[in-house]
C-alpha atoms as a PDB file:
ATOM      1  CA  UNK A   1      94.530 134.048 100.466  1.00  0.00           C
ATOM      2  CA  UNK A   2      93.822 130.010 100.426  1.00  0.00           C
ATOM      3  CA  UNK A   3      95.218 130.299  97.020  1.00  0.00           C
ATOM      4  CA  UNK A   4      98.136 130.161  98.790  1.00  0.00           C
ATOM      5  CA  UNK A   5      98.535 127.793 100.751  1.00  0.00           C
ATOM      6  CA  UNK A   6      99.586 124.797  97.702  1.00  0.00           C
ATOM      7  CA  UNK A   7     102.752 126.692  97.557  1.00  0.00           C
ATOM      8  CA  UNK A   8     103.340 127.742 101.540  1.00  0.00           C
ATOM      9  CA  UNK A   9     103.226 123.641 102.219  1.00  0.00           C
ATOM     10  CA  UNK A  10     105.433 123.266  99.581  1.00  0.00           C
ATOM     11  CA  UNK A  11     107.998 126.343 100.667  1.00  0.00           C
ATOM     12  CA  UNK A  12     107.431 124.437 104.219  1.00  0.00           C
ATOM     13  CA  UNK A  13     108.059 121.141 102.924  1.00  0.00           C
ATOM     14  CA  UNK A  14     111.774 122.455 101.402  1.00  0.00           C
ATOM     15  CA  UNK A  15     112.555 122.908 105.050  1.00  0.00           C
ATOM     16  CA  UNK A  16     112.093 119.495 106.063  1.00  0.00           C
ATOM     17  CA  UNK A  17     115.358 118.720 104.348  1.00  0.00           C
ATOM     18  CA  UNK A  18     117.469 120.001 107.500  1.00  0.00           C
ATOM     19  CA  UNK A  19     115.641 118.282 110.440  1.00  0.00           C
ATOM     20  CA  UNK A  20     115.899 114.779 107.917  1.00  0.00           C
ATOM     21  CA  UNK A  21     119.929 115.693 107.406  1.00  0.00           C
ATOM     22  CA  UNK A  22     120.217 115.739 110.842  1.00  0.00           C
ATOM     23  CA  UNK A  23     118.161 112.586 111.505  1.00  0.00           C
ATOM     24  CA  UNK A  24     119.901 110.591 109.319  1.00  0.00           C
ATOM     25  CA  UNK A  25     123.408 111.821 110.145  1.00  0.00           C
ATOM     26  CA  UNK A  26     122.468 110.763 113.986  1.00  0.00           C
ATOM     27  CA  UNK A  27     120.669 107.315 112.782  1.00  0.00           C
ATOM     28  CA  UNK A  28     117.714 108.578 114.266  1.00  0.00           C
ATOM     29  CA  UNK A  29     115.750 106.719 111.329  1.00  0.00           C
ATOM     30  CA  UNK A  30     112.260 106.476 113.284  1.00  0.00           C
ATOM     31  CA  UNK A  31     112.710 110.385 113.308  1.00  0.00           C
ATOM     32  CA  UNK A  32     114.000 110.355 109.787  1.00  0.00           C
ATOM     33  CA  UNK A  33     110.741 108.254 108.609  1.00  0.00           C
ATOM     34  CA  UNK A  34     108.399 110.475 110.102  1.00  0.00           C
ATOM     35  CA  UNK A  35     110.171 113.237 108.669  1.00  0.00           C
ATOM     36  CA  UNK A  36     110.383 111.906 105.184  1.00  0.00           C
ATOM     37  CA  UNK A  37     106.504 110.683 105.610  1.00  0.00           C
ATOM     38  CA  UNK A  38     105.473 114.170 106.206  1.00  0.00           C
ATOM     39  CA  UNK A  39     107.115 115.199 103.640  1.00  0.00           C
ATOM     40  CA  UNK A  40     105.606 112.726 101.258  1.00  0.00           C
ATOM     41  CA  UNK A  41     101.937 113.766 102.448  1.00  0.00           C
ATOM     42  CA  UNK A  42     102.589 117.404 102.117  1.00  0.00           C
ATOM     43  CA  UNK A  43     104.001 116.850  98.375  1.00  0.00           C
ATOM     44  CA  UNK A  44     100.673 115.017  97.760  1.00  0.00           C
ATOM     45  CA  UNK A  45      98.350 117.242  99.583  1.00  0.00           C
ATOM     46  CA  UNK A  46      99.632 120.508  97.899  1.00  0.00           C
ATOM     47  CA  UNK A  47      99.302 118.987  94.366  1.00  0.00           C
ATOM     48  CA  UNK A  48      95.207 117.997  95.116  1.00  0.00           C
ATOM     49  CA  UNK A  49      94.647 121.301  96.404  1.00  0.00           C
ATOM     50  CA  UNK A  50      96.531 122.978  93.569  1.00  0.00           C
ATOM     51  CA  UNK A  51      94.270 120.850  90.890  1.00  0.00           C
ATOM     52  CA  UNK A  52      91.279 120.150  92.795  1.00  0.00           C
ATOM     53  CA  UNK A  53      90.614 124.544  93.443  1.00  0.00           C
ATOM     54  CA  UNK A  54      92.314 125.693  90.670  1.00  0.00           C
ATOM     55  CA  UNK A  55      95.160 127.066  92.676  1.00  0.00           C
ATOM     56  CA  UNK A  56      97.968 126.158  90.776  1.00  0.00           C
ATOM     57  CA  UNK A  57     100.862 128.964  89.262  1.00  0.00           C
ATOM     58  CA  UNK A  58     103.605 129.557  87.463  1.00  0.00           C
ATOM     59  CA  UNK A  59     105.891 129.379  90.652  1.00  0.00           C
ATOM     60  CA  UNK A  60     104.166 126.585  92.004  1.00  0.00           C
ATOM     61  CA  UNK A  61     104.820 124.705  88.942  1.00  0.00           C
ATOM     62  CA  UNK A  62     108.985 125.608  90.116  1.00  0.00           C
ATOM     63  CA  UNK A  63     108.874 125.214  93.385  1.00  0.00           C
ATOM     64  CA  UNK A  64     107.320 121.548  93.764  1.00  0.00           C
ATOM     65  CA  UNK A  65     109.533 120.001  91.623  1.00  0.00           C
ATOM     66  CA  UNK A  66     112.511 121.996  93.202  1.00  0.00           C
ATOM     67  CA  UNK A  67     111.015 120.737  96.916  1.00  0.00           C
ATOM     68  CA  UNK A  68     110.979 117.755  95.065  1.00  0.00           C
ATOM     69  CA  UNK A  69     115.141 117.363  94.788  1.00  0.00           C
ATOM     70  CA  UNK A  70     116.182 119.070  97.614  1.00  0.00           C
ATOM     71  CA  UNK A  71     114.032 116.131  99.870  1.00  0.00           C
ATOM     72  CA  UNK A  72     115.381 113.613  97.576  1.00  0.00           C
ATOM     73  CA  UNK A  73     118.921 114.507  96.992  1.00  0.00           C
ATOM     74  CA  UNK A  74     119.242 115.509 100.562  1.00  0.00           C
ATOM     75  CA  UNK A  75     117.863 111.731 101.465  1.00  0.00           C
ATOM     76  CA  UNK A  76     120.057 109.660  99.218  1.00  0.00           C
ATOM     77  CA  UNK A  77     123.312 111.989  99.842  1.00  0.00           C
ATOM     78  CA  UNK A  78     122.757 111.879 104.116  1.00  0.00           C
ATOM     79  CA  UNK A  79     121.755 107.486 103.545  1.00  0.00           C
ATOM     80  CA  UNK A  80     124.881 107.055 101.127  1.00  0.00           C
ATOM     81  CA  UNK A  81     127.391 109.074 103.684  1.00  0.00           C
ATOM     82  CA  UNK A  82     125.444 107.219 106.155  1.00  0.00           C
ATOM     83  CA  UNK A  83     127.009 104.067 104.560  1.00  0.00           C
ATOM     84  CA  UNK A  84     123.202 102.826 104.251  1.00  0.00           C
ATOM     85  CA  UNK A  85     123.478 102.955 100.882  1.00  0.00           C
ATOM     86  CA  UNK A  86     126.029 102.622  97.760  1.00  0.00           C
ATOM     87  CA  UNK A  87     127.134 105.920  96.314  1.00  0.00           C
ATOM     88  CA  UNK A  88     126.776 105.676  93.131  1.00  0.00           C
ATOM     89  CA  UNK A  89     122.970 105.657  93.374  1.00  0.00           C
ATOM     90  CA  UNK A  90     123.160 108.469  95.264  1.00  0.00           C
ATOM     91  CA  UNK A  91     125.515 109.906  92.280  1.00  0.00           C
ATOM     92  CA  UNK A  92     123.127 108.775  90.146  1.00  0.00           C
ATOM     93  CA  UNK A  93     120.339 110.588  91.594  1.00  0.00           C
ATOM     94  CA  UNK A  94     122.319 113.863  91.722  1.00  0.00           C
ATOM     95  CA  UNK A  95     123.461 113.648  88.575  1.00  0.00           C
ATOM     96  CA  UNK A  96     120.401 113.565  86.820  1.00  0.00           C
ATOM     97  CA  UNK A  97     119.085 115.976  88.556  1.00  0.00           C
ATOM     98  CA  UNK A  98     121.763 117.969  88.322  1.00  0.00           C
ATOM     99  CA  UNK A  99     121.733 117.519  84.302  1.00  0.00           C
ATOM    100  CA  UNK A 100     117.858 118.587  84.339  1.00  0.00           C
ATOM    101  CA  UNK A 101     118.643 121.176  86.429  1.00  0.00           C
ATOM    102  CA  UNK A 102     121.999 122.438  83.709  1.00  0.00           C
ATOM    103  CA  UNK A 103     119.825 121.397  80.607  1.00  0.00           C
ATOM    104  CA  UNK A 104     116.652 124.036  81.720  1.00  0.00           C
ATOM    105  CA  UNK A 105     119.120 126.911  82.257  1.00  0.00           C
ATOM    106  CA  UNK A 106     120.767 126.401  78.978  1.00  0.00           C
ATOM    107  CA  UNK A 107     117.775 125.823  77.217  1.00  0.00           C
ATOM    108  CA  UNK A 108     115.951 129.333  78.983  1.00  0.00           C
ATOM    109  CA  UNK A 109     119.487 131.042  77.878  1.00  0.00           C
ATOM    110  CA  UNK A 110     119.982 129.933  74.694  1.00  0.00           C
ATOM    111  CA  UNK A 111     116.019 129.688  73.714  1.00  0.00           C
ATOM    112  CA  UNK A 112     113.841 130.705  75.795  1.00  0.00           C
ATOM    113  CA  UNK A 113     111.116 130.068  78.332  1.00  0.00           C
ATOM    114  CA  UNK A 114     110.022 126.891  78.628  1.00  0.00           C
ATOM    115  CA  UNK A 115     107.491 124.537  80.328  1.00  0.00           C
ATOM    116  CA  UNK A 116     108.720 122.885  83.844  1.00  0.00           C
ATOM    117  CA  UNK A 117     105.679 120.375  83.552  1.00  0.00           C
ATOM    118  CA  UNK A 118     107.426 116.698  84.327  1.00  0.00           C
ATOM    119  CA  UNK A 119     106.755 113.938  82.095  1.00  0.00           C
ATOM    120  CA  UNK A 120     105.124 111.328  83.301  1.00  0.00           C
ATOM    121  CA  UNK A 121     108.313 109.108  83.425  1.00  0.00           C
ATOM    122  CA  UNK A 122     109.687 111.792  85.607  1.00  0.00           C
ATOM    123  CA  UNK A 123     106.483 111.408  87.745  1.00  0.00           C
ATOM    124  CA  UNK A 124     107.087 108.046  88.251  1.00  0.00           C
ATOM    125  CA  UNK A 125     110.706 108.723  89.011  1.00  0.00           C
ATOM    126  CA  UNK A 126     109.879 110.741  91.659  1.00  0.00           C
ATOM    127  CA  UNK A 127     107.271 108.528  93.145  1.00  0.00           C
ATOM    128  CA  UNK A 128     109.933 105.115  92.766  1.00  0.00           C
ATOM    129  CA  UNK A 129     112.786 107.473  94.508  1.00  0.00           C
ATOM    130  CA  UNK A 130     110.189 108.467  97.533  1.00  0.00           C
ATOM    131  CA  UNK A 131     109.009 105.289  98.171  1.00  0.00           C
ATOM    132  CA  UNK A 132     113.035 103.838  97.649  1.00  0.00           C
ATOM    133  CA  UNK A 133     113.775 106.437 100.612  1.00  0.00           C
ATOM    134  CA  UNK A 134     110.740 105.631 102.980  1.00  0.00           C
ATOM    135  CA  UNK A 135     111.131 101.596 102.361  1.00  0.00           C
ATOM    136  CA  UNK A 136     115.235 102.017 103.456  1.00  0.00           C
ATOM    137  CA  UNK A 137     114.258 104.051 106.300  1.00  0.00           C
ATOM    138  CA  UNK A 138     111.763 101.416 107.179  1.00  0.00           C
ATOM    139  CA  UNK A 139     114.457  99.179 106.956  1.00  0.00           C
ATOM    140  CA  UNK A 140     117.011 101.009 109.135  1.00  0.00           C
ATOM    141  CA  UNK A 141     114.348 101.935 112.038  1.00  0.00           C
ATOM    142  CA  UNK A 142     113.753  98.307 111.976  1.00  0.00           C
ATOM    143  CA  UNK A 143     109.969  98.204 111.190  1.00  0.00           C
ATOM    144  CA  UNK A 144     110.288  96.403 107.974  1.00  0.00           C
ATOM    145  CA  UNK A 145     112.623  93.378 107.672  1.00  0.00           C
ATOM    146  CA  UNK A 146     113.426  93.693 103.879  1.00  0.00           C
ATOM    147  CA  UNK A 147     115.425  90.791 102.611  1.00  0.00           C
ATOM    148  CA  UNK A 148     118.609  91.481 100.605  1.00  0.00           C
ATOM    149  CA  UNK A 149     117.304  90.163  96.818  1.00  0.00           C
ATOM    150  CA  UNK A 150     114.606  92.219  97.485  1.00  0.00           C
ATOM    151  CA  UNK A 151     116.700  95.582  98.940  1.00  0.00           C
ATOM    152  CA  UNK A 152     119.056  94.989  95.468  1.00  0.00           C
ATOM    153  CA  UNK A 153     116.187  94.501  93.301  1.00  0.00           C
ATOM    154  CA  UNK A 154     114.812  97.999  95.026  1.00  0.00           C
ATOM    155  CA  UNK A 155     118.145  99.296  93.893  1.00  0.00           C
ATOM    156  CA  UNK A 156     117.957  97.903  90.353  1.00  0.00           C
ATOM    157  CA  UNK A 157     114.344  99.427  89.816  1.00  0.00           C
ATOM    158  CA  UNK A 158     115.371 102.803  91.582  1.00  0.00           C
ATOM    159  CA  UNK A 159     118.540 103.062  89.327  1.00  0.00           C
ATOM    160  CA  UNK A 160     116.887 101.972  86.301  1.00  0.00           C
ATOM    161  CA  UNK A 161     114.089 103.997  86.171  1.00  0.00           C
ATOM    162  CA  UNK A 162     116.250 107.369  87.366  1.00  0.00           C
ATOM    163  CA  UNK A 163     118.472 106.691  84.219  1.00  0.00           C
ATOM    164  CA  UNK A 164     115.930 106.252  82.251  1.00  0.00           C
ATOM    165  CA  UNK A 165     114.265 109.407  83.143  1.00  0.00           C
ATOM    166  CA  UNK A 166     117.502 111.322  82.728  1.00  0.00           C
ATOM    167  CA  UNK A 167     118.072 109.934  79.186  1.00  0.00           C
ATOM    168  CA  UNK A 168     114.318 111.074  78.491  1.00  0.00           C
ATOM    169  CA  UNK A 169     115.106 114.675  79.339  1.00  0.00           C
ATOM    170  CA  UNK A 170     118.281 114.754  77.521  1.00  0.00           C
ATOM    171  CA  UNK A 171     116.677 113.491  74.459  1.00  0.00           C
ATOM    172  CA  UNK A 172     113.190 115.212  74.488  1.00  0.00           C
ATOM    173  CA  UNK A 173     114.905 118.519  75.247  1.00  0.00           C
ATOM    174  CA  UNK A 174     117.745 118.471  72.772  1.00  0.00           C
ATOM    175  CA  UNK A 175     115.001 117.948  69.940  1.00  0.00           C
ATOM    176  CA  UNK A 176     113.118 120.654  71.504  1.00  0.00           C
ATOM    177  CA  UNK A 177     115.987 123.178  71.361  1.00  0.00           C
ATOM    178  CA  UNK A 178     116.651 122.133  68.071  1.00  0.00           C
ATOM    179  CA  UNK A 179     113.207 122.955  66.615  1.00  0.00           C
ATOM    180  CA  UNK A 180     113.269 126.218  68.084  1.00  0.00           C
ATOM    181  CA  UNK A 181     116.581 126.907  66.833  1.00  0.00           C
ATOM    182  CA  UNK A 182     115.643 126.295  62.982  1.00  0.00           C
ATOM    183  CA  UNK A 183     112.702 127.687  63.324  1.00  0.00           C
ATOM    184  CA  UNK A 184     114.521 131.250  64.751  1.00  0.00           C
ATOM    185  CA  UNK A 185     116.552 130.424  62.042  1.00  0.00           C
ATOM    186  CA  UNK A 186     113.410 129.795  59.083  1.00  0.00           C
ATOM    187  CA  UNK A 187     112.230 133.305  60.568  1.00  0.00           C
ATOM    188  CA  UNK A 188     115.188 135.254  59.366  1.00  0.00           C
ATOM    189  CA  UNK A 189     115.918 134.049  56.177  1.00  0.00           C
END
């Protein structure tokens, strides 16, 4: 039964993204923090129990990373209509998801299965986007006095590193569907 439990906290952690919305939306950003902290732990503590027992799974493997972009898109959508921060991060953040997201269905329709494991740029993606979301919310509940260079140079790095990730997909994925394509194709020749 503990088995589990890596991919209850994660199920749990998806619905986090309402009570954050709704945070956010009312400026309740000491709420919000909390929230988004929680969230954080939980993302961390199901991914050591899933290594450190052995408990990790195929739908595991989906559903973290899917927990994942709900929490973050949800965050940078709710802070940009918030006017806390510019929108085109926030498109930036759903578009690349969003073109992950496209590329794995075409690639499981037009190829096949394939491995969800995230690169490690993606990992570090991740990891710059949830600490980008708990430093702002920091800033707006007024515990952390962050001064504007720094804020845009939190932008810069946030942005940066989420369009480089999204190139990385688009690239190591097209090759990949391309090798399996020729080599359906070397098989029936």
């Amino acid at each position: 039964m503990l088995r589990h439990l890596p991919n209850l906290i994660t199920a749990l952690r998806m619905l986090l993204v309402v009570p954050l919305c709704w945070l956010i939306q009312a400026a309740r950003y000491d709420g919000a923090l909390l929230v988004a902290a929680i969230a954080a732990l939980s993302d961390a503590v199901d991914g050591f129990l899933a290594r450190r027992f052995g408990w990790q799974s195929w739908i595991g493997g989906m559903l973290d990373p899917v927990a994942d972009k709900l929490l973050l898109t949800a965050a940078f959508v709710w802070l940009a209509l918030d006017g806390a921060l510019p929108w085109w991060l926030a498109a930036l953040v759903v578009g690349r998801d969003l073109a992950i997201v496209a590329g794995a269905v075409a690639y499981h329709t037009l190829i096949g299965r394939f491995d969800a494991s995230p690169s490690r740029l993606s990992k570090l993606t991740t990891v710059v986007q949830i600490a980008f979301v708990l430093l702002e919310l920091l800033r707006l509940s007024r515990w952390l006095e962050v001064p504007p260079p720094a804020r845009a140079g939190m932008i810069a790095i946030t942005a940066a590193i989420t369009l480089a990730s999204g190139l990385h997909y688009i690239v190591v994925w097209t090759a990949r569907a391309r090798r399996a394509a020729r080599a359906r194709g070397g098989h029936r020749a």
